[in-house]
Protein backbone atom coordinates (compact mmCIF):
# COMPACT_ATOMS: atom_id res chain seq x y z
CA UNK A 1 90.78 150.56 86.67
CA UNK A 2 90.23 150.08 90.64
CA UNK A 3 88.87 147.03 91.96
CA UNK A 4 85.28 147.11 92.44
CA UNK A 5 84.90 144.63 94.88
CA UNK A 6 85.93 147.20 98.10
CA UNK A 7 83.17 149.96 96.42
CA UNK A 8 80.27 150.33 98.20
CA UNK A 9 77.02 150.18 96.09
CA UNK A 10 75.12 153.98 96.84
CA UNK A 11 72.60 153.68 94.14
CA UNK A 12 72.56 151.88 90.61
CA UNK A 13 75.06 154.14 89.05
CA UNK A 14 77.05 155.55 91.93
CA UNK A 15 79.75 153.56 93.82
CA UNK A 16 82.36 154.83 96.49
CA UNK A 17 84.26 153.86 99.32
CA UNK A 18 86.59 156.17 101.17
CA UNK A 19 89.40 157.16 98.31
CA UNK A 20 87.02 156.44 95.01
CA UNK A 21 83.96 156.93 93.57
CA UNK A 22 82.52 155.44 90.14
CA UNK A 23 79.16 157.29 88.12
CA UNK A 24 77.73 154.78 85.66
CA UNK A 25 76.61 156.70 82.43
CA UNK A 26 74.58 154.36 80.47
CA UNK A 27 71.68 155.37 77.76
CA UNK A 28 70.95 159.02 77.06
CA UNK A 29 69.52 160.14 80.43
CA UNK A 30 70.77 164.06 80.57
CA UNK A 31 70.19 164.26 83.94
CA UNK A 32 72.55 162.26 84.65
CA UNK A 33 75.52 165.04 84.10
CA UNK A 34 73.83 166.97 86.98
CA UNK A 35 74.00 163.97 89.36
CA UNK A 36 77.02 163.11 88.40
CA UNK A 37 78.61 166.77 89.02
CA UNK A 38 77.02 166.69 92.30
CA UNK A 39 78.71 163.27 93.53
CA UNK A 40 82.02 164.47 92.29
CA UNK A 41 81.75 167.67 93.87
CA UNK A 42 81.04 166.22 97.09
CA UNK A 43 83.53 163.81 96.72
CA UNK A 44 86.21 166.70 95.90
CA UNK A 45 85.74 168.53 98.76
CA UNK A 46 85.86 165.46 101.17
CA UNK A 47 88.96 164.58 99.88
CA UNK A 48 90.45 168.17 100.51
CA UNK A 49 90.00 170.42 97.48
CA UNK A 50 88.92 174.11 98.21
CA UNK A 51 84.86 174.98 97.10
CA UNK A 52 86.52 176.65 93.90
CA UNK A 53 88.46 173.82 92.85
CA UNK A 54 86.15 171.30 93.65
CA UNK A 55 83.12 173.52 91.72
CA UNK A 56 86.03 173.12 89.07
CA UNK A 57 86.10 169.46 88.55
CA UNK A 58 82.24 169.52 88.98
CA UNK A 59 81.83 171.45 86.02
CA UNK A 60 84.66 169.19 84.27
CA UNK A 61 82.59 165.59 85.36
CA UNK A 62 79.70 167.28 83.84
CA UNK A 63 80.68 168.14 80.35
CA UNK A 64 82.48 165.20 80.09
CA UNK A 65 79.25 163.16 81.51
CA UNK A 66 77.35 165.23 78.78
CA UNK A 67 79.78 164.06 75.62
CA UNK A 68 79.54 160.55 77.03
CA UNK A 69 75.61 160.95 76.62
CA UNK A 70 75.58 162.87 73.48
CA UNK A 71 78.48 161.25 71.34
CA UNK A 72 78.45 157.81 73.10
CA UNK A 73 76.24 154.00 73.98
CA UNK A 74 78.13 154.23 77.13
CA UNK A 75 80.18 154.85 79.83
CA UNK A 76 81.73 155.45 83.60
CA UNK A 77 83.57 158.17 84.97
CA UNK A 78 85.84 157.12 88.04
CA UNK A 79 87.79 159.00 90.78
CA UNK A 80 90.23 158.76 92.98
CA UNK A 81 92.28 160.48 95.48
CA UNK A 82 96.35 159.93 94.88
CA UNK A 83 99.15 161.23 96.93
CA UNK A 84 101.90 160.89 94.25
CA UNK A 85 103.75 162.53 92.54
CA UNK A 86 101.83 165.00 95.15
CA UNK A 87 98.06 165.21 96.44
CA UNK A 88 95.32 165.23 93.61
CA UNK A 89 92.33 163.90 92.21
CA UNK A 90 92.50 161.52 89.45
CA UNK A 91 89.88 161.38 87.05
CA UNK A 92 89.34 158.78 84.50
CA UNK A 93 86.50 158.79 81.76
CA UNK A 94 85.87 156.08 79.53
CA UNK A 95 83.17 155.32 77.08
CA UNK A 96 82.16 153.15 74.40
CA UNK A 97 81.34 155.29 71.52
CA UNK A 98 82.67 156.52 67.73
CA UNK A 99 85.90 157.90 69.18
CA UNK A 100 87.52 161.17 68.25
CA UNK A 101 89.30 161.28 65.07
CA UNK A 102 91.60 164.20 66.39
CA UNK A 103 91.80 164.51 69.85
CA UNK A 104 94.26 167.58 69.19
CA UNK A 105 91.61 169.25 67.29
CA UNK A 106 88.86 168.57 69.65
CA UNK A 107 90.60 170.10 72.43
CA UNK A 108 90.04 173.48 70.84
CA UNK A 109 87.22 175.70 70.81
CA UNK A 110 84.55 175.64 67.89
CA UNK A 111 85.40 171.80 67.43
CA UNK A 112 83.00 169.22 67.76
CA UNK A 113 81.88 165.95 65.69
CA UNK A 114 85.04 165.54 64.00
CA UNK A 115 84.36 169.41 62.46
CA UNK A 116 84.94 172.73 62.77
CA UNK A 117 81.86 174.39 63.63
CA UNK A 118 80.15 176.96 61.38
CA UNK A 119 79.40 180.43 63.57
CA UNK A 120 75.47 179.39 62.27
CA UNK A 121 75.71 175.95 63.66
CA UNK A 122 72.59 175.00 65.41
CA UNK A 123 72.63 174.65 69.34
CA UNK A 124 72.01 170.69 68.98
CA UNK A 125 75.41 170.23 67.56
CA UNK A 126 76.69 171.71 70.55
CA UNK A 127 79.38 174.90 70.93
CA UNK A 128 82.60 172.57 70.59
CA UNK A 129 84.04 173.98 73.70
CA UNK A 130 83.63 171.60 76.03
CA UNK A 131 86.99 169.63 76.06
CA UNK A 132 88.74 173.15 75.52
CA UNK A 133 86.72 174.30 79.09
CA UNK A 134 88.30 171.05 80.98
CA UNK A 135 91.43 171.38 79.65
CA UNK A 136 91.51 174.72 81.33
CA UNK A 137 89.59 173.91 84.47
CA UNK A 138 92.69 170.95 85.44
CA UNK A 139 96.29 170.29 86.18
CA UNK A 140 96.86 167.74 83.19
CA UNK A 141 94.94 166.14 80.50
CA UNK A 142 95.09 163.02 78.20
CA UNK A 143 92.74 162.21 75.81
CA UNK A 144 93.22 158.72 74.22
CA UNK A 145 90.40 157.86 71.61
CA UNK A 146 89.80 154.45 68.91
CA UNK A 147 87.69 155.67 66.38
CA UNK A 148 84.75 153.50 66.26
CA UNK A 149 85.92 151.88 69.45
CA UNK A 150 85.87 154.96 71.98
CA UNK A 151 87.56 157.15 74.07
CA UNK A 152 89.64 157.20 77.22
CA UNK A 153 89.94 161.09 79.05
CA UNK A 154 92.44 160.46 82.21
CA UNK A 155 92.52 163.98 84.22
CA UNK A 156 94.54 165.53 87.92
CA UNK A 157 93.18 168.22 89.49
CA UNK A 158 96.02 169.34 91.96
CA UNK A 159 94.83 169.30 96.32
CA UNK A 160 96.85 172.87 97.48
């Protein structure tokens, strides 16, 4: 989406220069959602958004770090700051996985592997929450999902 050339290399799965950053989610590492909440959280509030807002997006780059890991082979999430339409983060997360059948349906609660969840389900299948909790912790949302190809989640978080 940006070119890569101008990022500068941090680790093997981080890259940033001053307007972007880019996590690299690949294999089923679950730590990875905590390091990758804690680059975009620092990267939030360098680029001007409040503690709360940039907690916020934290907690958005992790659950959607954590359905790349669970649902998917693969994946990056990228950010960057714009200034248009007005200030905000842009968030894009792409992966290489089954895709989501109903995007519509996933963004609500109790939804989650193409199903509604049972009240009995067991924890591994998850709560089904998670795409309902970012689409209520940001300014816009668009999910855009090939089933058996994967899916595309392009996010703003407004800067006050």
């Amino acid at each position: 989406m940006w070119p890569s050339a101008r990022l500068r290399l941090v680790d093997e799965r981080v890259a940033r220069d001053r307007d972007s950053l880019r996590f690299v989610l690949a294999g089923k590492n679950a730590a990875d959602r905590f390091g990758c909440a804690a680059a975009v959280r620092t990267y939030a509030r360098r680029v001007g958004l409040s503690a709360k807002r940039s907690e916020e997006l934290a907690i958005v780059a992790s659950e959607l770090a954590s359905n790349v890991i669970r649902h998917a082979e693969s994946g990056a999430l990228e950010l960057r700051y714009a200034a248009e339409p007005r200030p905000h983060v842009l968030m894009v997360c792409r992966d290489r996985g089954p895709g989501i059948a109903d995007p519509d349906a996933a963004r609500k609660d109790g939804y989650s592997r193409g199903r509604v969840l049972p009240p009995d389900a067991l924890r591994y299948e998850g709560l089904g929450r998670g795409l309902g909790a970012v689409e209520r912790l940001v300014d816009e949302l668009q999910i855009e999902s090939v089933v058996g190809v994967g899916t595309t989640i392009v996010l703003k978080k407004w800067i006050p």
